[in-house]
Protein backbone atom coordinates (compact mmCIF):
# COMPACT_ATOMS: atom_id res chain seq x y z
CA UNK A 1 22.61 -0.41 -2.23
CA UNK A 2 20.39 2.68 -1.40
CA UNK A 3 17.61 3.12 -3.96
CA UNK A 4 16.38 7.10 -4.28
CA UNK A 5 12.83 7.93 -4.31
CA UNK A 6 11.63 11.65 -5.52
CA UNK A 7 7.78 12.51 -5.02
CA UNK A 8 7.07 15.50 -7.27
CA UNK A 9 3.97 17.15 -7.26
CA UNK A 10 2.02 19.23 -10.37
CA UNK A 11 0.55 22.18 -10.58
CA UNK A 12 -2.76 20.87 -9.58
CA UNK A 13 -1.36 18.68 -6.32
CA UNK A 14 -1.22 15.59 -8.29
CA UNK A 15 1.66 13.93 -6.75
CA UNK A 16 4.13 11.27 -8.75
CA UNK A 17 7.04 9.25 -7.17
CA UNK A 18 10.20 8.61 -9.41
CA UNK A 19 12.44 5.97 -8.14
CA UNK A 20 16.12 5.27 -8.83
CA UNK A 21 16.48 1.59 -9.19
CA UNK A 22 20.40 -0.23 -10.19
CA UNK A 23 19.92 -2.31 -12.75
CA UNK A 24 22.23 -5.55 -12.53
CA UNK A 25 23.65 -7.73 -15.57
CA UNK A 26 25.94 -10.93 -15.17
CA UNK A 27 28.25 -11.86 -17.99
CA UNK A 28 28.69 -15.27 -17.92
CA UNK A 29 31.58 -15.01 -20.40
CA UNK A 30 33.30 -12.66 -18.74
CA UNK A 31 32.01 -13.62 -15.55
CA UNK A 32 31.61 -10.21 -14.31
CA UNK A 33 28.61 -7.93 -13.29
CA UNK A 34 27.70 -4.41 -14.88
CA UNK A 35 24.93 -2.44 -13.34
CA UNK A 36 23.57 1.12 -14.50
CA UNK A 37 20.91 3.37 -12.13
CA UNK A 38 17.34 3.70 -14.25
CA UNK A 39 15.14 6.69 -12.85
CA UNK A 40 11.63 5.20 -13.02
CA UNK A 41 8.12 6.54 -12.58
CA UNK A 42 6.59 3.73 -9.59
CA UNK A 43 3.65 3.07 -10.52
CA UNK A 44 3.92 1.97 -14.27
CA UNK A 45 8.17 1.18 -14.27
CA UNK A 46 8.51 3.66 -17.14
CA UNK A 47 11.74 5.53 -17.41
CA UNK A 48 11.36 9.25 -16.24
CA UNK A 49 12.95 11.12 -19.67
CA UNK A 50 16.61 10.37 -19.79
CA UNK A 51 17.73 14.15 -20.16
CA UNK A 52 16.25 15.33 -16.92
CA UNK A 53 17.96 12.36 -15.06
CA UNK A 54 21.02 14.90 -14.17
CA UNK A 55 18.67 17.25 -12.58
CA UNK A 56 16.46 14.47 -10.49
CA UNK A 57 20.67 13.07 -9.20
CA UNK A 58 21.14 16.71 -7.91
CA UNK A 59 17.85 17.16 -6.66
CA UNK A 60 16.65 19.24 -3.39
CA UNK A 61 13.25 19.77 -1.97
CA UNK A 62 11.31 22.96 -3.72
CA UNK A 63 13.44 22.78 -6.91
CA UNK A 64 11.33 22.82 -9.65
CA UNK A 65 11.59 20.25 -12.85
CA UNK A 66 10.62 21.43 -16.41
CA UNK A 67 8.63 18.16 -18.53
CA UNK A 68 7.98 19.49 -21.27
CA UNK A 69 4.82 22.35 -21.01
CA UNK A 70 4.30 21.00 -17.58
CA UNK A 71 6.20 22.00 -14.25
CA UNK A 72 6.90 20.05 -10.88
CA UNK A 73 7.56 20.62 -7.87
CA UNK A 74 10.25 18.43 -5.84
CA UNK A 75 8.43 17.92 -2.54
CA UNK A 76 10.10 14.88 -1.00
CA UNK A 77 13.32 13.15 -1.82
CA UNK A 78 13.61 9.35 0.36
CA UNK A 79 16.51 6.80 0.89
CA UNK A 80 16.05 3.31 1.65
CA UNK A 81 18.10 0.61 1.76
CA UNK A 82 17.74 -2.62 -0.57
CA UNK A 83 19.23 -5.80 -1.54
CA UNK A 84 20.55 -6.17 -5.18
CA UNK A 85 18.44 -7.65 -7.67
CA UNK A 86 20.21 -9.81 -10.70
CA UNK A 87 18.23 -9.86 -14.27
């Protein structure tokens, strides 16, 4: 599984990581697994807001994200490899 990390930076250099995580569920009546990606901020776990989620899948470096009054800056955009975690 290959988990996404975005670090986006503010107007004022204040930087703030987002990280795409798969969340993993196992039925055990229907013995099967379901799994959905979250985009999370890093340091708190708190979803990023669900309607910019398209925007952070299709993301480049220098694009620009609208939150709100506030702007950032895409500055980085990381891929790392992980092992799944069941909840």
């Amino acid at each position: 599984m290959e988990n996404h990390e975005i670090i986006l930076q503010d107007v004022h250099h204040k930087q703030f990581k987002i990280v795409k995580v798969q969340d993993v569920r196992f039925d055990n009546d229907t013995l099967t697994h379901s799994h959905q990606w979250l985009w999370v901020f890093d340091h708190n776990s708190e979803f990023f807001p669900f309607e910019l989620w398209d925007q952070l899948d299709n993301a480049i470096v220098h694009q620009k994200i609208k939150l709100g009054k506030q702007v950032f800056k895409i500055i980085k955009i990381l891929t790392k490899k992980t092992k799944l975690q069941y909840s």
